[in-house]
PDB file of N, CA and C in Angstrom:
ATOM      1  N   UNK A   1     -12.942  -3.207  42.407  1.00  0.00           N
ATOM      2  CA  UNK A   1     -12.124  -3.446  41.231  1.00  0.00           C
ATOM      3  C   UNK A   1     -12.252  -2.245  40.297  1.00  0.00           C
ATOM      4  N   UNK A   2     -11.284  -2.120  39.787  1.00  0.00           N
ATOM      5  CA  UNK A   2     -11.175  -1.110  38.482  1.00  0.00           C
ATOM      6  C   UNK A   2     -12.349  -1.041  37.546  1.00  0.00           C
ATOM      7  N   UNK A   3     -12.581  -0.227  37.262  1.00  0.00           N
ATOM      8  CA  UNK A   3     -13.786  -0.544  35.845  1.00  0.00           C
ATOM      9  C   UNK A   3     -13.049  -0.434  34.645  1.00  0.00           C
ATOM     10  N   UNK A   4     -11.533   0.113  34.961  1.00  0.00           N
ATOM     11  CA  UNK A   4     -11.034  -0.199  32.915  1.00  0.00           C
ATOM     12  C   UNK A   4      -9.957  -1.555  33.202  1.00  0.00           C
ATOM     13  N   UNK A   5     -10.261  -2.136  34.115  1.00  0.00           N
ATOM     14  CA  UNK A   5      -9.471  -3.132  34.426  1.00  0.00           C
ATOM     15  C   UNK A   5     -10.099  -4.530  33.979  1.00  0.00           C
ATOM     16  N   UNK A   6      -9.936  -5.539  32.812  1.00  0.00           N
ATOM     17  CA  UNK A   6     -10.494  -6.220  32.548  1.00  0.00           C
ATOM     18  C   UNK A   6      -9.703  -8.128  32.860  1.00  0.00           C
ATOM     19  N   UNK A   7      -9.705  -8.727  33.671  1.00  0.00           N
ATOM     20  CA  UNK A   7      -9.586  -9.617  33.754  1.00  0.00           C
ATOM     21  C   UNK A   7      -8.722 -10.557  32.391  1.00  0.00           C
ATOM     22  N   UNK A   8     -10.092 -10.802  31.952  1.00  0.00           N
ATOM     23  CA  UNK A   8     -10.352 -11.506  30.599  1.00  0.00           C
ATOM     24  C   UNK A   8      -9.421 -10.494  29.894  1.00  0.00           C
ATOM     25  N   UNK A   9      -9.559  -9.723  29.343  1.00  0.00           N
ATOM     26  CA  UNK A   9      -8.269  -8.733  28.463  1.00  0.00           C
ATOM     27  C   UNK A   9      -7.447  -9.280  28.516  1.00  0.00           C
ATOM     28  N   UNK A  10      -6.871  -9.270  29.520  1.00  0.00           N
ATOM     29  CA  UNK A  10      -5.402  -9.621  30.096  1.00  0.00           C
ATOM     30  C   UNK A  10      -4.970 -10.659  30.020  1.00  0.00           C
ATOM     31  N   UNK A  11      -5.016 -12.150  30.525  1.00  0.00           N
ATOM     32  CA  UNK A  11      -5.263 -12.803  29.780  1.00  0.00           C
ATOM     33  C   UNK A  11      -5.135 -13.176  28.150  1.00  0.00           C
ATOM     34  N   UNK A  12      -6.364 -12.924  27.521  1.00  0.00           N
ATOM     35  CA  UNK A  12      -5.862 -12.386  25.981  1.00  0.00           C
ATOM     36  C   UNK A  12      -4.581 -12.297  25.245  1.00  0.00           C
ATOM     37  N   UNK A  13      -3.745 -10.707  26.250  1.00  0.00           N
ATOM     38  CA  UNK A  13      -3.620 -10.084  25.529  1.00  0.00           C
ATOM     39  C   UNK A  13      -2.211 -11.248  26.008  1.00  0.00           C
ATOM     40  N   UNK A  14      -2.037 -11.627  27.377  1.00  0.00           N
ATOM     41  CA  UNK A  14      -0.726 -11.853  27.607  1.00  0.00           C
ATOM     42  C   UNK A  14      -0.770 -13.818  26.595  1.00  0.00           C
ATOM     43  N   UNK A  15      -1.825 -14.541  26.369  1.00  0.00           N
ATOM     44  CA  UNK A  15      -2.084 -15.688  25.621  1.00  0.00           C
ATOM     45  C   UNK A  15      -1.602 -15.019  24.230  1.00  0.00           C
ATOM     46  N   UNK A  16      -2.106 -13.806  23.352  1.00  0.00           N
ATOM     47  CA  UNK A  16      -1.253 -13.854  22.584  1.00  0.00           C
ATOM     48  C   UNK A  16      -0.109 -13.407  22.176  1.00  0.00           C
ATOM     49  N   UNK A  17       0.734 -12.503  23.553  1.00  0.00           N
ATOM     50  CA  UNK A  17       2.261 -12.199  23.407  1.00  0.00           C
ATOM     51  C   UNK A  17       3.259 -13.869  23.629  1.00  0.00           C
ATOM     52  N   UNK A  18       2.148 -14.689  24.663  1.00  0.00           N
ATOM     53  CA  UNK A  18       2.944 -15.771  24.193  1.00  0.00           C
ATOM     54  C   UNK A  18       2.840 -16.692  23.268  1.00  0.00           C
ATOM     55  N   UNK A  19       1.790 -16.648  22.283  1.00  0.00           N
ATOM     56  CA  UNK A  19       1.470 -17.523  21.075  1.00  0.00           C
ATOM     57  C   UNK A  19       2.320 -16.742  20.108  1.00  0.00           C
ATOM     58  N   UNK A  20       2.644 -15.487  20.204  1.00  0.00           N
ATOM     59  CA  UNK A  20       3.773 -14.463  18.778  1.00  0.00           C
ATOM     60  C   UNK A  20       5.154 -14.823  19.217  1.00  0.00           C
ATOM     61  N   UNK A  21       5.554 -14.944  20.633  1.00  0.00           N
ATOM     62  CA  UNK A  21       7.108 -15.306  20.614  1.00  0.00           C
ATOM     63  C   UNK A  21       6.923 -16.713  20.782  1.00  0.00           C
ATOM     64  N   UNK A  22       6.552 -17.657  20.838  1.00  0.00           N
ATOM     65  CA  UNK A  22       6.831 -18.888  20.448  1.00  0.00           C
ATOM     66  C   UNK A  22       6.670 -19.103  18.870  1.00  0.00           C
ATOM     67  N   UNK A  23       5.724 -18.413  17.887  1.00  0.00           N
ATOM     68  CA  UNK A  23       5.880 -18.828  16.520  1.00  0.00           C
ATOM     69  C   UNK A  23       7.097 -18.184  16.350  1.00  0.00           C
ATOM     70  N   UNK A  24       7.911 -16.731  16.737  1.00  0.00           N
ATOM     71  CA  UNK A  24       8.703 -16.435  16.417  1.00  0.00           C
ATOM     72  C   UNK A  24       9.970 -17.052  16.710  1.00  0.00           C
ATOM     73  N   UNK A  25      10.290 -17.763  17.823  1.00  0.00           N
ATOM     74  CA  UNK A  25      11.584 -18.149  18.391  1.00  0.00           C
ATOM     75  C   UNK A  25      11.791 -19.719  17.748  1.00  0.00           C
ATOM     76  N   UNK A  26      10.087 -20.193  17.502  1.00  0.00           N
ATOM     77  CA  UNK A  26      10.324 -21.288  17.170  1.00  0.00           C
ATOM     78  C   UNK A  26      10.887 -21.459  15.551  1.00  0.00           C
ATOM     79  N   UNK A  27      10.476 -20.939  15.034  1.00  0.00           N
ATOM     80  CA  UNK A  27      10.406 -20.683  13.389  1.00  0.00           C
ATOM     81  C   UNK A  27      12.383 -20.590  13.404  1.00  0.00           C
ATOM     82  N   UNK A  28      12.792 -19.607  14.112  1.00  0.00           N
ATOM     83  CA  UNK A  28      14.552 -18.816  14.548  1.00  0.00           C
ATOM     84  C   UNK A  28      15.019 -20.543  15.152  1.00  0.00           C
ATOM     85  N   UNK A  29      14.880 -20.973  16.089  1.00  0.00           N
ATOM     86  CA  UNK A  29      15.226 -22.198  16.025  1.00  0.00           C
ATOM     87  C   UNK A  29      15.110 -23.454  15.527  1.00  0.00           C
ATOM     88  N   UNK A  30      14.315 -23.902  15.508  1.00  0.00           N
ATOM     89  CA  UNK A  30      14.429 -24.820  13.753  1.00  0.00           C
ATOM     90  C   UNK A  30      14.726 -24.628  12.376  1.00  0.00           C
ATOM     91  N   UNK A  31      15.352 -23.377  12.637  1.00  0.00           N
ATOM     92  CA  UNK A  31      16.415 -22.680  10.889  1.00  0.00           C
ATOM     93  C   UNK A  31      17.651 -22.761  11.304  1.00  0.00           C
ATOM     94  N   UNK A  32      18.051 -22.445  12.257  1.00  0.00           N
ATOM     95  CA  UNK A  32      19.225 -23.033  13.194  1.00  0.00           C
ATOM     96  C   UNK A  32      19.596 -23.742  13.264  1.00  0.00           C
ATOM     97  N   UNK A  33      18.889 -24.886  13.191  1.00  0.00           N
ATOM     98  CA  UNK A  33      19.287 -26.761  13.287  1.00  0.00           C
ATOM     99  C   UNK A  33      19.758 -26.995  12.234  1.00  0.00           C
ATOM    100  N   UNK A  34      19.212 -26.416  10.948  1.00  0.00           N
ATOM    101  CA  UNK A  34      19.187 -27.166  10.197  1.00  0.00           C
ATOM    102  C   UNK A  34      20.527 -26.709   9.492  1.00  0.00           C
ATOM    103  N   UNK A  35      21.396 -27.633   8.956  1.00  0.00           N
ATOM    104  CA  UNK A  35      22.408 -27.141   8.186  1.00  0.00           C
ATOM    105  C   UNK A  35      22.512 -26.407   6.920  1.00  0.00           C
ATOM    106  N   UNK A  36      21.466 -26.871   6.851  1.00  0.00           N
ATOM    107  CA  UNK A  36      21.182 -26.512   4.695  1.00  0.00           C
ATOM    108  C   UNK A  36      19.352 -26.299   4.647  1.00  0.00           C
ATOM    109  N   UNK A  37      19.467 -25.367   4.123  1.00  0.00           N
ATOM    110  CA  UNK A  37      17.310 -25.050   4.297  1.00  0.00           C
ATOM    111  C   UNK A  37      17.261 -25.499   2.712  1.00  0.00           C
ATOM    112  N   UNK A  38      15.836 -26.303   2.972  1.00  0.00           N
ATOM    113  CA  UNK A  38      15.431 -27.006   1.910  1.00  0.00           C
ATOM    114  C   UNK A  38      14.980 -26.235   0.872  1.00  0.00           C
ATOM    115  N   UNK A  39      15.099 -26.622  -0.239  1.00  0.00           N
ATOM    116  CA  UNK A  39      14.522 -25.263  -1.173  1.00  0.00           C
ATOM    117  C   UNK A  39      12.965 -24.863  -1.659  1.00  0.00           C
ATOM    118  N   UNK A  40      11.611 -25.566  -0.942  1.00  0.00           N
ATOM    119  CA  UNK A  40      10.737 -25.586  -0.666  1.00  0.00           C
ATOM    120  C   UNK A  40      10.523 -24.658   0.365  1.00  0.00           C
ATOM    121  N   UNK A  41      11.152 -24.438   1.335  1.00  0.00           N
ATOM    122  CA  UNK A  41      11.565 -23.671   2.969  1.00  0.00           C
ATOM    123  C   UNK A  41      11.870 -22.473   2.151  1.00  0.00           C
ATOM    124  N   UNK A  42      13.253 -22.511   1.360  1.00  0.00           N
ATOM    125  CA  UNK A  42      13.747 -21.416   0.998  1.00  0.00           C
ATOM    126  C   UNK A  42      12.644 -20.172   0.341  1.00  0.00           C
ATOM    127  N   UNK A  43      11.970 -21.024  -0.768  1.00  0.00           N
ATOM    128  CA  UNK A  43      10.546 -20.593  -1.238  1.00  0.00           C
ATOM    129  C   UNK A  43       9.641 -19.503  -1.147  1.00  0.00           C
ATOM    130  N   UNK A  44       9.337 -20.664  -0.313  1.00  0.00           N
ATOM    131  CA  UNK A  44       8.026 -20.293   1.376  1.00  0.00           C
ATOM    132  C   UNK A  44       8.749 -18.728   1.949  1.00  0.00           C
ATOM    133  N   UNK A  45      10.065 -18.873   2.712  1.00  0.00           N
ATOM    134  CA  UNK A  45      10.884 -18.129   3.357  1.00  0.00           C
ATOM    135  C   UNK A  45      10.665 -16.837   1.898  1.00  0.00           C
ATOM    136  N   UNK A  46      10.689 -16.884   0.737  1.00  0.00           N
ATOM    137  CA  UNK A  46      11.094 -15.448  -0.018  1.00  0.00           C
ATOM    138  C   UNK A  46       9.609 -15.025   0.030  1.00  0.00           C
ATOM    139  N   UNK A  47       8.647 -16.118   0.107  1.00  0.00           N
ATOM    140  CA  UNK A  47       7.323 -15.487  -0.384  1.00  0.00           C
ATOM    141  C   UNK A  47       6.739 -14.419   0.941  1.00  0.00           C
ATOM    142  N   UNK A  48       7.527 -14.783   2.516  1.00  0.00           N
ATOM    143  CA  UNK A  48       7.102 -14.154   3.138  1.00  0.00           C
ATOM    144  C   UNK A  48       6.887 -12.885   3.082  1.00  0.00           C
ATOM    145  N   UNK A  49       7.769 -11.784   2.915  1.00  0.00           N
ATOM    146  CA  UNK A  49       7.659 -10.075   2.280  1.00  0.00           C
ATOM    147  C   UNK A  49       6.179  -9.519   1.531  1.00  0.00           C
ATOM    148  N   UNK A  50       5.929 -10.527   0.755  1.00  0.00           N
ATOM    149  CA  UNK A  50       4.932 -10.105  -0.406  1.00  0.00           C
ATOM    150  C   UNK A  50       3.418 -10.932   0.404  1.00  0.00           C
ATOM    151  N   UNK A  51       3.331 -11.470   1.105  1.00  0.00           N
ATOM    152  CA  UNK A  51       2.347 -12.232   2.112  1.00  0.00           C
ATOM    153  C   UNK A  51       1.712 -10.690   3.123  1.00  0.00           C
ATOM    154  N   UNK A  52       3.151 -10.077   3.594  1.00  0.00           N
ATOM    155  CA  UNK A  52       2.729  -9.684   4.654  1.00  0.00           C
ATOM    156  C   UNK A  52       2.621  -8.124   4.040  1.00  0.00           C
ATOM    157  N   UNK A  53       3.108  -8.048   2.714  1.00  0.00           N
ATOM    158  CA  UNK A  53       3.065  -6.156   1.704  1.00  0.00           C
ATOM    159  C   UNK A  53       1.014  -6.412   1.984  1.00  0.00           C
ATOM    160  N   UNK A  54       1.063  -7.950   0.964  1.00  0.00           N
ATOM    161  CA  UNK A  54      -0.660  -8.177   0.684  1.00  0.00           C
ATOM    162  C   UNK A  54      -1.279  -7.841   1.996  1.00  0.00           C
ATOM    163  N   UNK A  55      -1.577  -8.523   3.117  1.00  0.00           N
ATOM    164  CA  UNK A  55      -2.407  -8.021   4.475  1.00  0.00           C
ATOM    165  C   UNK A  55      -1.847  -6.577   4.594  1.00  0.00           C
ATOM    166  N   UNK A  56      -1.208  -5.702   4.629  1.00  0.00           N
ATOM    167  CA  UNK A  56      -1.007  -4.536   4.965  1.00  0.00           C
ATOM    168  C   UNK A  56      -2.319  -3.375   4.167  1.00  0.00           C
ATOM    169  N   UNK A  57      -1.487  -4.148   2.589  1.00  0.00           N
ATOM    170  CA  UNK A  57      -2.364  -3.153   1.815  1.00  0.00           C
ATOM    171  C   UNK A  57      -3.934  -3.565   1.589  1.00  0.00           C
ATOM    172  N   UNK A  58      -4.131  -4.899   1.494  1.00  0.00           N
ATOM    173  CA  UNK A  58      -5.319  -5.163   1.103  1.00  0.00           C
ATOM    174  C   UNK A  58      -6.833  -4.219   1.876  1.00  0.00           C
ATOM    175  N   UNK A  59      -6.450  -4.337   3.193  1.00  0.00           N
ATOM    176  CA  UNK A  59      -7.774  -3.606   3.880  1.00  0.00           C
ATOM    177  C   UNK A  59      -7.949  -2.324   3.519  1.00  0.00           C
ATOM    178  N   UNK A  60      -6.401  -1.254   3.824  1.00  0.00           N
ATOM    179  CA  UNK A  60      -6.558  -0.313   3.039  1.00  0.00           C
ATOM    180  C   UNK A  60      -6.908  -0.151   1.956  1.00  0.00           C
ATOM    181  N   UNK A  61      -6.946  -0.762   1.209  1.00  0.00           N
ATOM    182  CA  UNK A  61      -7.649  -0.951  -0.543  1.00  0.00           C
ATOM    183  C   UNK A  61      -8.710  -0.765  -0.312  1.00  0.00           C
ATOM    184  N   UNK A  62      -9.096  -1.821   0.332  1.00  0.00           N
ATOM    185  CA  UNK A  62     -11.296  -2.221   0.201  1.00  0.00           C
ATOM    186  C   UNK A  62     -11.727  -1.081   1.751  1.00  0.00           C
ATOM    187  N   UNK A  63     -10.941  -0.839   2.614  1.00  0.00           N
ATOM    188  CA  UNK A  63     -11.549  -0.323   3.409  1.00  0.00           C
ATOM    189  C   UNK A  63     -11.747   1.733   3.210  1.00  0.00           C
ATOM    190  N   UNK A  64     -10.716   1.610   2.567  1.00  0.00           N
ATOM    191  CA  UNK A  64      -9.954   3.362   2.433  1.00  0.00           C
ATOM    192  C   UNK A  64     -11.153   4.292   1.356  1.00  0.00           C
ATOM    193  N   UNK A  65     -11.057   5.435   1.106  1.00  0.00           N
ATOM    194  CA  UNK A  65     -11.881   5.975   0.320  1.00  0.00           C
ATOM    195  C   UNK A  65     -10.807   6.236  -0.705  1.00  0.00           C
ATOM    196  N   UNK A  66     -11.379   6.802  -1.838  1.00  0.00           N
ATOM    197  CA  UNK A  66     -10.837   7.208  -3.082  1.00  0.00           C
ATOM    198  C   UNK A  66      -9.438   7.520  -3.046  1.00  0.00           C
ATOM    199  N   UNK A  67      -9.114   8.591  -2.214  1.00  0.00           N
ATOM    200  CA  UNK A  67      -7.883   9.187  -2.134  1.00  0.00           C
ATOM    201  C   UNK A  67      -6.722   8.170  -1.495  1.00  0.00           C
ATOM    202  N   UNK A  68      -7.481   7.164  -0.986  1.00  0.00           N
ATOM    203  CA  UNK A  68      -6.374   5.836  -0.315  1.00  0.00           C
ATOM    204  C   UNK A  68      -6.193   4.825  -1.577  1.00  0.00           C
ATOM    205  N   UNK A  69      -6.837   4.809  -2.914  1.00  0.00           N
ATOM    206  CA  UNK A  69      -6.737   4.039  -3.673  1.00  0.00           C
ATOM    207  C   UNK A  69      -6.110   5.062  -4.908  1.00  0.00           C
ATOM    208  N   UNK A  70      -6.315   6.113  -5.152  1.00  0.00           N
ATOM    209  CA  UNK A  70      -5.222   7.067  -5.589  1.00  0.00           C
ATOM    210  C   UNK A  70      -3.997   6.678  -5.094  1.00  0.00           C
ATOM    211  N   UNK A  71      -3.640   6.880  -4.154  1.00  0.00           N
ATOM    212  CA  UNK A  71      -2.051   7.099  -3.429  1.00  0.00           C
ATOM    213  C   UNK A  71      -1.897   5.886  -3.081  1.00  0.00           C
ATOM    214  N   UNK A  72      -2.516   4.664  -2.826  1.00  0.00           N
ATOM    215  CA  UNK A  72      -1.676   3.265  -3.409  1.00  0.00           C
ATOM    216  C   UNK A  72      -1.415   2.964  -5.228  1.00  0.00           C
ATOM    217  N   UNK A  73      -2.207   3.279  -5.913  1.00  0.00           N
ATOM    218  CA  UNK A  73      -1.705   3.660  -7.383  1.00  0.00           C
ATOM    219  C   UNK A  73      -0.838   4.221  -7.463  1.00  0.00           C
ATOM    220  N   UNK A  74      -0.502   5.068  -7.245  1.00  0.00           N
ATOM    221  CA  UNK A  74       0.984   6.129  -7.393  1.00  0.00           C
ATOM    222  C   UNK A  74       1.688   5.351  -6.498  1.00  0.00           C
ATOM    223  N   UNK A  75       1.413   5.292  -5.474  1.00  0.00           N
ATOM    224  CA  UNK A  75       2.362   4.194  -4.715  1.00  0.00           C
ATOM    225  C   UNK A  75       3.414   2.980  -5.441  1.00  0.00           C
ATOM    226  N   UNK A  76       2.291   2.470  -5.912  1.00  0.00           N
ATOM    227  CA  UNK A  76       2.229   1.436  -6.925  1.00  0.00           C
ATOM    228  C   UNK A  76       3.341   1.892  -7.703  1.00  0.00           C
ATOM    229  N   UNK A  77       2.794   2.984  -8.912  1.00  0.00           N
ATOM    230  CA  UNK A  77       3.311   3.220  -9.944  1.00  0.00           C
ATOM    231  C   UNK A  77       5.181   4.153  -9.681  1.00  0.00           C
ATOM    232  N   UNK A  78       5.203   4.269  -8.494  1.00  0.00           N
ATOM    233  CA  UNK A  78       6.776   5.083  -8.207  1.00  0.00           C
ATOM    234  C   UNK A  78       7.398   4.025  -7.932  1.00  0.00           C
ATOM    235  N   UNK A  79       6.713   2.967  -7.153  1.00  0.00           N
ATOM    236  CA  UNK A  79       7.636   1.452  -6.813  1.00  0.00           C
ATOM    237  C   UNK A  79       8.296   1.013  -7.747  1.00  0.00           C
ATOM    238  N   UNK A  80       8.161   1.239  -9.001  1.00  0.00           N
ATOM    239  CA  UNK A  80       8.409   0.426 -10.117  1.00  0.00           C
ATOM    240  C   UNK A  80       9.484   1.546 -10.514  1.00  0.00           C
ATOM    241  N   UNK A  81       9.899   2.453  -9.835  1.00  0.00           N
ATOM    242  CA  UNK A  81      10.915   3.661 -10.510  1.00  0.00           C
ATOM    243  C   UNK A  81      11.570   3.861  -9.492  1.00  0.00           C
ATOM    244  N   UNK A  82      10.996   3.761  -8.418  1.00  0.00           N
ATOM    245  CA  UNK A  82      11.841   4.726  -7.212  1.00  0.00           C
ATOM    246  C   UNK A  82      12.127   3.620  -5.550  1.00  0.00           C
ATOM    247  N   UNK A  83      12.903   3.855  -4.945  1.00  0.00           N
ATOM    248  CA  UNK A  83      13.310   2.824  -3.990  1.00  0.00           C
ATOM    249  C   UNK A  83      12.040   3.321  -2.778  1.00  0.00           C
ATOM    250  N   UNK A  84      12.045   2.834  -1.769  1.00  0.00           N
ATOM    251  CA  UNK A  84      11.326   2.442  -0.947  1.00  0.00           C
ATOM    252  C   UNK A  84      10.897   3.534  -0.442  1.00  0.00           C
ATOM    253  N   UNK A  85      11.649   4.532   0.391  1.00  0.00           N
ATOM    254  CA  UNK A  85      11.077   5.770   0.881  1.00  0.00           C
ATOM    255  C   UNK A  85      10.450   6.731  -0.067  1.00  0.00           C
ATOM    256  N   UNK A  86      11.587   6.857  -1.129  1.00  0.00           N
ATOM    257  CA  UNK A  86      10.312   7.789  -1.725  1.00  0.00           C
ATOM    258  C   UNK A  86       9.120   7.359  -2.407  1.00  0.00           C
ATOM    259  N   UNK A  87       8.831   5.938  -2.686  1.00  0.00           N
ATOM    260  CA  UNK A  87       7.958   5.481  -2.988  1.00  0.00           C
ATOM    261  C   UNK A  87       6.517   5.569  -1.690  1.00  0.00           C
ATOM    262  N   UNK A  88       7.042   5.553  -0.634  1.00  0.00           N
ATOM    263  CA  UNK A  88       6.116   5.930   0.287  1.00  0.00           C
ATOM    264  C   UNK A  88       5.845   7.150   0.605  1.00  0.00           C
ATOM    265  N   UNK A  89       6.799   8.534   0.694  1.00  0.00           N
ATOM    266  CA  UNK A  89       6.637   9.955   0.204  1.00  0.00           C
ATOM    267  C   UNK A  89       5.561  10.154  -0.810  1.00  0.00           C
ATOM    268  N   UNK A  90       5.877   9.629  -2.146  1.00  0.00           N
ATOM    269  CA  UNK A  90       4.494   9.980  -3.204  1.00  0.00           C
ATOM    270  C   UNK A  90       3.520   9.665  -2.778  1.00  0.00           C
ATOM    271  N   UNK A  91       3.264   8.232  -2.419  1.00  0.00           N
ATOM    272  CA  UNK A  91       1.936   8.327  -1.759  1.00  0.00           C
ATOM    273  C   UNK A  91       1.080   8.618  -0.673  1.00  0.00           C
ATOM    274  N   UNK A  92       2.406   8.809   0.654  1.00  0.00           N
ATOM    275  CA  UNK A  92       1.723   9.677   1.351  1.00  0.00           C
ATOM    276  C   UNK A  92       1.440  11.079   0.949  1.00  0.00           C
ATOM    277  N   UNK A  93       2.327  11.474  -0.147  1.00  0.00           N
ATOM    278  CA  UNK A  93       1.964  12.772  -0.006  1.00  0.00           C
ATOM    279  C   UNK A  93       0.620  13.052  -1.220  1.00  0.00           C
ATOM    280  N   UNK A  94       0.534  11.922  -1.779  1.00  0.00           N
ATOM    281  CA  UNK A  94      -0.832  12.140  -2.510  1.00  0.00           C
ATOM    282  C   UNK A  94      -2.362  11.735  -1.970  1.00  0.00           C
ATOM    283  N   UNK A  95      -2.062  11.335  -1.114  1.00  0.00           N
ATOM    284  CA  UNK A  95      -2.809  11.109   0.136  1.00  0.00           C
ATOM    285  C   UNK A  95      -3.416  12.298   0.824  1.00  0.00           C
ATOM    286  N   UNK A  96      -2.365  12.796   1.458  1.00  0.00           N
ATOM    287  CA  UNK A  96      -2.847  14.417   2.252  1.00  0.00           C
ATOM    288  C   UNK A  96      -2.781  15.028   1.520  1.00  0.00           C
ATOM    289  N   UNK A  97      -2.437  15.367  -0.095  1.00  0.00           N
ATOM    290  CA  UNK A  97      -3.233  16.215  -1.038  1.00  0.00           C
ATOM    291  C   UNK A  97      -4.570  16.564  -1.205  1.00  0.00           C
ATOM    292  N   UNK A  98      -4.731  14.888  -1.104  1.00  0.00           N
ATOM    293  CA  UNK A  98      -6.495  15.199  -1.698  1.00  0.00           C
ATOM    294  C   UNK A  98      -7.426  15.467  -0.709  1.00  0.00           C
ATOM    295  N   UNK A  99      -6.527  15.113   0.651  1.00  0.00           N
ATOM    296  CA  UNK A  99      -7.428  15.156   1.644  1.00  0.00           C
ATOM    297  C   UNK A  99      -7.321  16.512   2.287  1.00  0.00           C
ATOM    298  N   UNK A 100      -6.698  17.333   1.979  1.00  0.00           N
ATOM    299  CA  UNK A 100      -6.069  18.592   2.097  1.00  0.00           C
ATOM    300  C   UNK A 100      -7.315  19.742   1.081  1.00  0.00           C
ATOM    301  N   UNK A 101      -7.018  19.169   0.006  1.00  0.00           N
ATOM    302  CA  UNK A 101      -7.711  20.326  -1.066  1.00  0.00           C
ATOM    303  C   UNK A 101      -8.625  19.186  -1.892  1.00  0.00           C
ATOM    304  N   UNK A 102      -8.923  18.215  -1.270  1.00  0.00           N
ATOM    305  CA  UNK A 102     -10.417  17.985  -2.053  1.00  0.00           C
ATOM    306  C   UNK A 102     -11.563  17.805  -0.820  1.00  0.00           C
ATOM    307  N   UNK A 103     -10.959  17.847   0.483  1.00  0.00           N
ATOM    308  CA  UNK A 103     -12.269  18.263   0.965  1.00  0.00           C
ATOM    309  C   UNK A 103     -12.491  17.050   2.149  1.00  0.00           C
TER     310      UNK A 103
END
């Protein structure tokens, strides 16, 4: 047998490509059924965006060094002025600034 060949991995990996398209197809078909989405659903449904901004950024926050909490600040602070790409431009590019010329 292979030695980068792992059984168990596999498995895994294929248990959770099918646990992600069943929450996904299922979620797409029971919005389908329904004629009119409840406004509790509707809710839920807007809060998703800002659920999944939070897990993105959060680790980077607590996990990142200085210059990753710089350039989500500016990040931050262009969001509130500037649309989406260049809001991610400033902070990537204040990002590889510091990591550029501070060392």
């Amino acid at each position: 047998m292979n030695a980068h060949f792992n059984p168990e991995m596999v498995a895994i990996i294929l248990a959770s490509a099918v646990a992600t398209y069943v929450t996904r197809i299922g979620g797409y078909v029971l919005i389908r059924k329904m004629k009119n989405i409840p406004p509790r659903m509707e809710a839920a449904l807007n809060a998703v965006p800002a659920a999944v901004l939070t897990t993105l950024v959060a680790p980077a926050f607590f996990a990142g060094g200085i210059e990753v909490k710089i350039a989500l600040a500016v990040s931050l602070l262009a969001g509130m002025r500037l649309s989406t790409i260049p809001m991610l431009l400033a902070g990537w590019a204040v990002a590889v600034a510091i990591r550029h010329f501070g060392g």
